[in-house]
Protein backbone atom coordinates (compact mmCIF):
# COMPACT_ATOMS: atom_id res chain seq x y z
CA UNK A 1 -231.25 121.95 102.28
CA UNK A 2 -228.15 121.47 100.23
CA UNK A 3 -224.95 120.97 101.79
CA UNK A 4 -221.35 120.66 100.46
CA UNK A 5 -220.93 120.66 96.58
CA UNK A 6 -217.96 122.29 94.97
CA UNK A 7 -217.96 124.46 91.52
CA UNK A 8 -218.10 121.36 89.83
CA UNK A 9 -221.04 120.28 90.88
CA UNK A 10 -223.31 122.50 91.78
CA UNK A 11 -225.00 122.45 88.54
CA UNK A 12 -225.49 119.07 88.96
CA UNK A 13 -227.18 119.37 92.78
CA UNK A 14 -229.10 121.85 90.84
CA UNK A 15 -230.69 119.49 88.59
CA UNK A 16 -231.30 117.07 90.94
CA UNK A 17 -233.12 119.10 93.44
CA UNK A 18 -235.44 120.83 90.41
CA UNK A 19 -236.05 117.55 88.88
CA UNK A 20 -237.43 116.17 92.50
CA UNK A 21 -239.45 119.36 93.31
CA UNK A 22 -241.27 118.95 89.71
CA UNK A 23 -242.12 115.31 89.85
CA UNK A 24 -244.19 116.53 93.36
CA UNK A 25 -248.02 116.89 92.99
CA UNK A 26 -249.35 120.17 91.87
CA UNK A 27 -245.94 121.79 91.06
CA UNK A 28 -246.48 123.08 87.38
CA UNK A 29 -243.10 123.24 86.20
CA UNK A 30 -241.07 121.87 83.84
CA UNK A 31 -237.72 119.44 84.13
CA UNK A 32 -234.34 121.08 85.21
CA UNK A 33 -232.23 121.82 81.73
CA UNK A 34 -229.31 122.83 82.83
CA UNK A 35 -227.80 120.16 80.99
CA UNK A 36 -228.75 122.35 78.13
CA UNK A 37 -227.35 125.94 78.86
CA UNK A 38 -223.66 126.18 78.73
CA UNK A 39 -221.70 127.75 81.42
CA UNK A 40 -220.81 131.38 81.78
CA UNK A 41 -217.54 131.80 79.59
CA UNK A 42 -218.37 128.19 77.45
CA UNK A 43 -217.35 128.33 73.84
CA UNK A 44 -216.57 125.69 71.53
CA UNK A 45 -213.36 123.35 71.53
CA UNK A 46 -210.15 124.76 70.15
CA UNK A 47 -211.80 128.36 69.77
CA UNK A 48 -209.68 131.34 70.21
CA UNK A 49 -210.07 135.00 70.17
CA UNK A 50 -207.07 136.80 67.88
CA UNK A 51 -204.92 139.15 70.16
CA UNK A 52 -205.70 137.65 72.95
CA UNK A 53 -203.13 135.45 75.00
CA UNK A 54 -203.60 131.70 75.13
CA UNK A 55 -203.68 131.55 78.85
CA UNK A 56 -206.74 133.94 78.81
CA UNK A 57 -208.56 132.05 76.62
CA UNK A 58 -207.79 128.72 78.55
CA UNK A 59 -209.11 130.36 81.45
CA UNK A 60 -211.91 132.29 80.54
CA UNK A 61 -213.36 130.99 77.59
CA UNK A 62 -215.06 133.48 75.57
CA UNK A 63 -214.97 136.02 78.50
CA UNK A 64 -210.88 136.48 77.80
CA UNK A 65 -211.72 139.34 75.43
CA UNK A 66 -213.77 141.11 78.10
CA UNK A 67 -210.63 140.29 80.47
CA UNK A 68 -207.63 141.14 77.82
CA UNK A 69 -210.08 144.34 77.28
CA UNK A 70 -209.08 145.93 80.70
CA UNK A 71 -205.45 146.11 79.61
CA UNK A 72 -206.41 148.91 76.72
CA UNK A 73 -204.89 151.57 78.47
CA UNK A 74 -202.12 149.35 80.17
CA UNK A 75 -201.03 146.87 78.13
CA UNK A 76 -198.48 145.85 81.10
CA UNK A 77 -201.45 143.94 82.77
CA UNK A 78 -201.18 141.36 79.43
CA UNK A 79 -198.07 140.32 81.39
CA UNK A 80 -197.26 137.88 83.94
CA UNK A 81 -197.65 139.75 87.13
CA UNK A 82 -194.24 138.58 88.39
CA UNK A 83 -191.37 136.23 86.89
CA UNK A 84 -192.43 132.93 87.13
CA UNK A 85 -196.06 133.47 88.12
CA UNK A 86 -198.60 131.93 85.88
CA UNK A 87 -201.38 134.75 86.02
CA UNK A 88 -201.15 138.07 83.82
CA UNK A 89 -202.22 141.23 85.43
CA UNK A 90 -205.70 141.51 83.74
CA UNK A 91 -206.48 138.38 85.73
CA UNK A 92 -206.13 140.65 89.52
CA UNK A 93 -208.01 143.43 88.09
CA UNK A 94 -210.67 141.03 86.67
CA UNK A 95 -211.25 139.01 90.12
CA UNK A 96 -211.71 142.54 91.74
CA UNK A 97 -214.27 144.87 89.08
CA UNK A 98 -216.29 141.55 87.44
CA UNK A 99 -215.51 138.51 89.88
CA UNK A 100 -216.15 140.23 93.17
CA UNK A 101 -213.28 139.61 95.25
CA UNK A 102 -213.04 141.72 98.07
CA UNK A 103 -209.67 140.75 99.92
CA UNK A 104 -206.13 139.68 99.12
CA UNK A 105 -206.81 136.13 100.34
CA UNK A 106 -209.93 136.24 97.70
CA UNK A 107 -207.81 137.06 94.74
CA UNK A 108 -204.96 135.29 95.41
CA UNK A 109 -206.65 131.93 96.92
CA UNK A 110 -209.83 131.99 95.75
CA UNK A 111 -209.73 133.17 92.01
CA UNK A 112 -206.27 132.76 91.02
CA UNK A 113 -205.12 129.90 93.41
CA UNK A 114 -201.53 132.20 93.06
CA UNK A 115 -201.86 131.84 97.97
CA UNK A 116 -201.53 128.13 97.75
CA UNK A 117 -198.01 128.57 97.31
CA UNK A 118 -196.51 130.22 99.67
CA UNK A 119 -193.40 132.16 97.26
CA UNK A 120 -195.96 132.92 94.94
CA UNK A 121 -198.10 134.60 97.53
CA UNK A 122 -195.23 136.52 98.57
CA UNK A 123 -194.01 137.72 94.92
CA UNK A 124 -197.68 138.37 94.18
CA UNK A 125 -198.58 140.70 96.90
CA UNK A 126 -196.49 143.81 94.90
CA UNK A 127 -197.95 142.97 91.81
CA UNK A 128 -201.42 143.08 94.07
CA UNK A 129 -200.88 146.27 95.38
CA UNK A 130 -199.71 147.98 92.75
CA UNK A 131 -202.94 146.75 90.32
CA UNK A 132 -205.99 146.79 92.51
CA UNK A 133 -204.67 148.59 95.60
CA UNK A 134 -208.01 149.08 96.40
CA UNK A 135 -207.98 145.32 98.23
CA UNK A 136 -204.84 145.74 100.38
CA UNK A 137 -206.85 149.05 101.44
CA UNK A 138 -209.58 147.16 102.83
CA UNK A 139 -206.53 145.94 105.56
CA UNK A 140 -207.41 142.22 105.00
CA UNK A 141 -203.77 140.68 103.56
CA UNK A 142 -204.51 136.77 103.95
């Protein structure tokens, strides 16, 4: 059993636990290499996809053309959701149709980090509602 671990490191736990399990008798399997497989988005330093905003790229490594991508029939979402807010609208739809996020409090805490502070909670919930609507349906706000 594993316990605790953040995003971090869980690719490190990960290589610890496989390289214990192989050094045990009779397991025929080879050493952990995650060391070796980049993570999901990973490109190289300094790369950058043309047309597709800097804070994208930053973000989500070579994933931000798959991101910018859901803006090509509303370009609006390649804006900041709301003045002074650091996350574009692609970023909402994104945490709901490829990260997962079911409720508000799991795109605005858990993938954009927008609910650790508290105004830009409240100036994000419109912007929320008004690009994946489908969350606030669900009835879970925060």
């Amino acid at each position: 059993t594993i316990v605790g671990g953040k995003l971090t490191t869980y690719r490190r736990m990960a290589q610890d636990v496989v390289d214990v399990v192989v050094r045990r008798p009779g397991v025929a399997a080879r050493a952990c290499r995650t060391t070796n497989l980049p993570a999901v988005g990973a490109q190289e330093p300094g790369a950058h996809s043309p047309g597709v905003p800097t804070r994208l790229t930053r973000r989500y490594g070579a994933e931000a053309p798959a991101v910018a991508a859901l803006a090509a029939d509303h370009p609006g979402l390649l804006q900041p959701i709301a003045p002074g807010l650091p996350v574009l609208g692609v970023e909402l739809r994104w945490a709901v149709e490829r990260e997962g996020a079911l409720t508000a409090s799991d795109v605005l805490d858990g993938r954009t980090r927008l609910g650790l502070v508290p105004a830009w909670r409240a100036a994000a919930l419109p912007a929320l509602e008004r690009i994946v609507p489908e969350v606030l349906a669900r009835g879970v706000l925060a």
